[in-house]
C-alpha atoms as a PDB file:
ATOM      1  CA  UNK A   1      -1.201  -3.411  -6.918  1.00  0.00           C
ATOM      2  CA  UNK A   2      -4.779  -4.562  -7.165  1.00  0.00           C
ATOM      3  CA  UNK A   3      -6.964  -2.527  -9.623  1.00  0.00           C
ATOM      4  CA  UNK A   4     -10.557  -1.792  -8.111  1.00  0.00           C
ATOM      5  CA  UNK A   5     -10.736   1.342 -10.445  1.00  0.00           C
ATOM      6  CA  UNK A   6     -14.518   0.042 -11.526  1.00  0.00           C
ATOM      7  CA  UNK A   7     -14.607   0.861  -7.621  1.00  0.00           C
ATOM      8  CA  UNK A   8     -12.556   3.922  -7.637  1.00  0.00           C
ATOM      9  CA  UNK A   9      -9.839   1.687  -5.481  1.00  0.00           C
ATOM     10  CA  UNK A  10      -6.118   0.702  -5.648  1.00  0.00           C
ATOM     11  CA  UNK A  11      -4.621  -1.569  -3.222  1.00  0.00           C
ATOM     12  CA  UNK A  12      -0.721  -1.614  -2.498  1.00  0.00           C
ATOM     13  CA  UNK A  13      -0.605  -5.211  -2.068  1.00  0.00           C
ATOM     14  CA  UNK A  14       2.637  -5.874  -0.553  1.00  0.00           C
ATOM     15  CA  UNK A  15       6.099  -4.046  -1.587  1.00  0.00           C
ATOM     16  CA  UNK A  16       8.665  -7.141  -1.611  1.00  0.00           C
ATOM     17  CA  UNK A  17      12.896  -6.658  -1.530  1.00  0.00           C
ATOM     18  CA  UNK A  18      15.011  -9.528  -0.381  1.00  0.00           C
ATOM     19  CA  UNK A  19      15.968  -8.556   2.909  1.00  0.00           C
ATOM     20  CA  UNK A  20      19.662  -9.357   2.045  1.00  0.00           C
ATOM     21  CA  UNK A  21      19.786  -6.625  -0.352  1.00  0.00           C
ATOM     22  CA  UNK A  22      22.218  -3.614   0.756  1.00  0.00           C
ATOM     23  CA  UNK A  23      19.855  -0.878   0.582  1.00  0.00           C
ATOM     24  CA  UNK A  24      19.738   1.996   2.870  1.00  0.00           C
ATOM     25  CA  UNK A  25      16.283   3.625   2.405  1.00  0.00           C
ATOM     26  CA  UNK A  26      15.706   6.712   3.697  1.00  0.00           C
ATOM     27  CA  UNK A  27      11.722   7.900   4.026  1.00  0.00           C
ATOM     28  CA  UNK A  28      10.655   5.239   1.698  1.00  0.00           C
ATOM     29  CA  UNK A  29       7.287   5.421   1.866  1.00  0.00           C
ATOM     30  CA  UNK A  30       6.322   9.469   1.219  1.00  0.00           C
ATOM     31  CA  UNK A  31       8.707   8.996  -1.651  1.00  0.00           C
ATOM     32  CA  UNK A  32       7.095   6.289  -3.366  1.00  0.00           C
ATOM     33  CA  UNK A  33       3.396   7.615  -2.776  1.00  0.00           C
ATOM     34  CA  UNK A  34       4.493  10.866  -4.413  1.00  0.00           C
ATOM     35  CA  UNK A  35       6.378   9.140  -7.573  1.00  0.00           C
ATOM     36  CA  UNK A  36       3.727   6.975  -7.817  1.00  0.00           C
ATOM     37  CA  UNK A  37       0.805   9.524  -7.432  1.00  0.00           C
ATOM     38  CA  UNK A  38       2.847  11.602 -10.609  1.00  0.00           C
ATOM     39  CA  UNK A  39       3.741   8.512 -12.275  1.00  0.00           C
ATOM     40  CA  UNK A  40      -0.080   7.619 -12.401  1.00  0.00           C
ATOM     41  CA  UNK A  41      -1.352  10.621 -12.777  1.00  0.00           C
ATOM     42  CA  UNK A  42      -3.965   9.587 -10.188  1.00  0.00           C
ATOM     43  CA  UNK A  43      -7.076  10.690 -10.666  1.00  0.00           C
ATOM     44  CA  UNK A  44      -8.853  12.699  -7.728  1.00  0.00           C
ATOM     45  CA  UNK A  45     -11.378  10.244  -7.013  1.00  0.00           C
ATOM     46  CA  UNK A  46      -9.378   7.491  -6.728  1.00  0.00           C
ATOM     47  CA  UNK A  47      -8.394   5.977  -3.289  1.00  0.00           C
ATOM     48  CA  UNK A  48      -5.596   3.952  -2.383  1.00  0.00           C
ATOM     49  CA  UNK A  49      -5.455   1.568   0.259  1.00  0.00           C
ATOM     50  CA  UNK A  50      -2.845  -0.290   1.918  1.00  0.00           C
ATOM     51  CA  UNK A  51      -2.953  -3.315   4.361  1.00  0.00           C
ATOM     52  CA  UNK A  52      -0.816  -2.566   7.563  1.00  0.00           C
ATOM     53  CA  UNK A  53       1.752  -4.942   6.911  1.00  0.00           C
ATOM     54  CA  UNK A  54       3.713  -3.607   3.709  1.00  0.00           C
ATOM     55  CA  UNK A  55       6.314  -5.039   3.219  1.00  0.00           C
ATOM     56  CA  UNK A  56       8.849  -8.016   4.214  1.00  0.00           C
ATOM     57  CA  UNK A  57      11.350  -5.349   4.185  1.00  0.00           C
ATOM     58  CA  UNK A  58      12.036  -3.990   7.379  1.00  0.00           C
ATOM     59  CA  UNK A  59      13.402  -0.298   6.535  1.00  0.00           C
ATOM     60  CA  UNK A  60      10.083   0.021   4.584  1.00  0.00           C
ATOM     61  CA  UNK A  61       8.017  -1.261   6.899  1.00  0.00           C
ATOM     62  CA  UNK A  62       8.813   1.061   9.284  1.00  0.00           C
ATOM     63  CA  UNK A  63       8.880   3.729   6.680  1.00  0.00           C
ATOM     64  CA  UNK A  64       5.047   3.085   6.055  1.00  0.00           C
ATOM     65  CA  UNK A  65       4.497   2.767   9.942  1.00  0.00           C
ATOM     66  CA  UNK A  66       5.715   6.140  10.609  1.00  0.00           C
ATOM     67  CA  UNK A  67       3.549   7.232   7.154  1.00  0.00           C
ATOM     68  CA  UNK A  68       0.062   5.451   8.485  1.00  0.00           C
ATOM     69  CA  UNK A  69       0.413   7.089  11.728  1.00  0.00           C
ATOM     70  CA  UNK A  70      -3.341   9.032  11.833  1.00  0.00           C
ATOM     71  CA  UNK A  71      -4.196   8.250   8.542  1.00  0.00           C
ATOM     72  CA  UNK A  72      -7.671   7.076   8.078  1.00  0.00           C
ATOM     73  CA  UNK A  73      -8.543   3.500   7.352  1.00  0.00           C
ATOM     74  CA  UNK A  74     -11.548   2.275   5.279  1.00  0.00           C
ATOM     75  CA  UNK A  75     -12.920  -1.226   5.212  1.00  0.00           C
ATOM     76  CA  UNK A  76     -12.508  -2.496   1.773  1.00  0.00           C
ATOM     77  CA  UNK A  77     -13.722  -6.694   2.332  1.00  0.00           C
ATOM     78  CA  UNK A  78     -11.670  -8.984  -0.885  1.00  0.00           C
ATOM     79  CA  UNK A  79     -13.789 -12.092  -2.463  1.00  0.00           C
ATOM     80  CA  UNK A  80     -12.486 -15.259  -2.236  1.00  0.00           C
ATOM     81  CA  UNK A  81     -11.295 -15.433  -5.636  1.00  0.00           C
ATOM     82  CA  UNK A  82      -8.366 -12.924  -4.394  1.00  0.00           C
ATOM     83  CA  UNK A  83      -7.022 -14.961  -1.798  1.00  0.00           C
ATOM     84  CA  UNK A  84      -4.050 -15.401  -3.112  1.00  0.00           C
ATOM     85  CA  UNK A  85      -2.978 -11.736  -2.629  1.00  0.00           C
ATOM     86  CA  UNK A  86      -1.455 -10.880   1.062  1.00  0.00           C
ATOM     87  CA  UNK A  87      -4.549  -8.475   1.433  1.00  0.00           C
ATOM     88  CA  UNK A  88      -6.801 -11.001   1.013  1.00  0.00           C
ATOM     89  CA  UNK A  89      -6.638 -11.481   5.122  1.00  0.00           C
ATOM     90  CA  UNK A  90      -7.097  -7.455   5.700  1.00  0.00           C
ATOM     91  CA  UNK A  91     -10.831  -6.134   6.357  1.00  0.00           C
ATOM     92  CA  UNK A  92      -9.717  -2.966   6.947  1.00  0.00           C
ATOM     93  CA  UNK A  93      -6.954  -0.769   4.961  1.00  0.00           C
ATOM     94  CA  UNK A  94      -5.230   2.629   5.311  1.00  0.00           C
ATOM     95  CA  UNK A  95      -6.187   5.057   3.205  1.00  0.00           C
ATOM     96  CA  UNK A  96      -2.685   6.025   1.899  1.00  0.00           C
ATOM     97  CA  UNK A  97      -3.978   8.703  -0.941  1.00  0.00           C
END
Protein backbone atom coordinates (compact mmCIF):
# COMPACT_ATOMS: atom_id res chain seq x y z
CA UNK A 1 0.00 0.00 0.00
CA UNK A 2 1.04 3.59 -0.48
CA UNK A 3 -0.47 6.06 2.08
CA UNK A 4 -1.67 9.42 0.32
CA UNK A 5 -4.20 9.88 3.27
CA UNK A 6 -2.84 13.78 3.53
CA UNK A 7 -4.52 13.34 -0.06
CA UNK A 8 -7.42 11.28 0.92
CA UNK A 9 -5.63 8.32 -1.32
CA UNK A 10 -4.48 4.67 -0.91
CA UNK A 11 -2.76 2.88 -3.58
CA UNK A 12 -2.73 -1.08 -3.79
CA UNK A 13 0.68 -1.22 -5.02
CA UNK A 14 1.11 -4.63 -6.21
CA UNK A 15 -0.30 -7.94 -4.36
CA UNK A 16 2.82 -10.45 -4.71
CA UNK A 17 2.50 -14.66 -4.14
CA UNK A 18 5.11 -16.89 -5.63
CA UNK A 19 3.46 -18.28 -8.46
CA UNK A 20 4.58 -21.82 -7.34
CA UNK A 21 2.47 -21.65 -4.39
CA UNK A 22 -0.62 -24.23 -4.45
CA UNK A 23 -3.33 -21.89 -3.96
CA UNK A 24 -6.65 -22.11 -5.52
CA UNK A 25 -8.27 -18.64 -5.14
CA UNK A 26 -11.59 -18.26 -5.76
CA UNK A 27 -12.97 -14.37 -6.31
CA UNK A 28 -9.90 -12.98 -4.81
CA UNK A 29 -10.25 -9.66 -5.37
CA UNK A 30 -14.08 -8.66 -3.94
CA UNK A 31 -12.88 -10.63 -0.97
CA UNK A 32 -9.92 -8.78 -0.14
CA UNK A 33 -11.49 -5.21 -0.88
CA UNK A 34 -14.24 -6.10 1.58
CA UNK A 35 -11.77 -7.54 4.48
CA UNK A 36 -9.71 -4.86 3.88
CA UNK A 37 -12.39 -2.04 3.72
CA UNK A 38 -13.62 -3.65 7.52
CA UNK A 39 -10.20 -4.29 8.53
CA UNK A 40 -9.45 -0.48 7.96
CA UNK A 41 -12.34 0.81 8.85
CA UNK A 42 -12.02 3.06 5.78
CA UNK A 43 -13.11 6.20 6.10
CA UNK A 44 -15.80 7.55 3.49
CA UNK A 45 -13.67 9.98 1.92
CA UNK A 46 -10.97 7.98 1.27
CA UNK A 47 -10.24 6.56 -2.27
CA UNK A 48 -8.36 3.68 -3.25
CA UNK A 49 -6.63 3.21 -6.33
CA UNK A 50 -5.10 0.42 -8.02
CA UNK A 51 -2.71 0.23 -11.09
CA UNK A 52 -4.08 -2.32 -13.73
CA UNK A 53 -1.52 -4.76 -13.32
CA UNK A 54 -2.02 -6.29 -9.67
CA UNK A 55 -0.41 -8.79 -9.19
CA UNK A 56 2.36 -11.41 -10.51
CA UNK A 57 -0.13 -13.90 -9.55
CA UNK A 58 -2.15 -15.02 -12.23
CA UNK A 59 -5.50 -16.30 -10.40
CA UNK A 60 -5.50 -12.75 -8.87
CA UNK A 61 -4.85 -11.00 -11.66
CA UNK A 62 -7.62 -12.13 -13.33
CA UNK A 63 -9.63 -11.87 -10.19
CA UNK A 64 -9.01 -7.98 -10.23
CA UNK A 65 -9.60 -7.95 -14.12
CA UNK A 66 -12.99 -9.28 -13.84
CA UNK A 67 -13.35 -6.68 -10.53
CA UNK A 68 -12.06 -3.39 -12.67
CA UNK A 69 -14.37 -4.18 -15.38
CA UNK A 70 -16.43 -0.50 -15.52
CA UNK A 71 -14.96 0.80 -12.63
CA UNK A 72 -13.85 4.31 -12.89
CA UNK A 73 -10.24 5.31 -13.13
CA UNK A 74 -8.70 8.57 -11.79
CA UNK A 75 -5.33 9.97 -12.70
CA UNK A 76 -3.30 10.04 -9.62
CA UNK A 77 0.61 11.20 -11.28
CA UNK A 78 3.65 9.62 -8.44
CA UNK A 79 6.95 11.96 -7.90
CA UNK A 80 10.03 10.66 -8.68
CA UNK A 81 11.02 9.94 -5.28
CA UNK A 82 8.41 6.85 -5.53
CA UNK A 83 9.86 5.19 -8.33
CA UNK A 84 10.70 2.42 -6.78
CA UNK A 85 7.06 1.26 -6.27
CA UNK A 86 5.46 -0.75 -9.44
CA UNK A 87 2.91 2.25 -9.65
CA UNK A 88 5.38 4.56 -10.11
CA UNK A 89 4.92 3.85 -14.16
CA UNK A 90 0.85 4.19 -13.86
CA UNK A 91 -0.73 7.79 -14.67
CA UNK A 92 -3.90 6.58 -14.37
CA UNK A 93 -5.48 4.09 -11.59
CA UNK A 94 -8.80 2.30 -10.93
CA UNK A 95 -10.73 3.51 -8.47
CA UNK A 96 -11.23 0.21 -6.54
CA UNK A 97 -13.25 1.84 -3.35
Amino acid sequence: MLDFSDRNVMIIDRIQIKNDVGLLLFNFFPMFMKQFSEYMKVKEDLTILAPSAISNFRAIQNSFDQYAKGLPRMKFPLVSSEKMFESYRQKIFYVVG
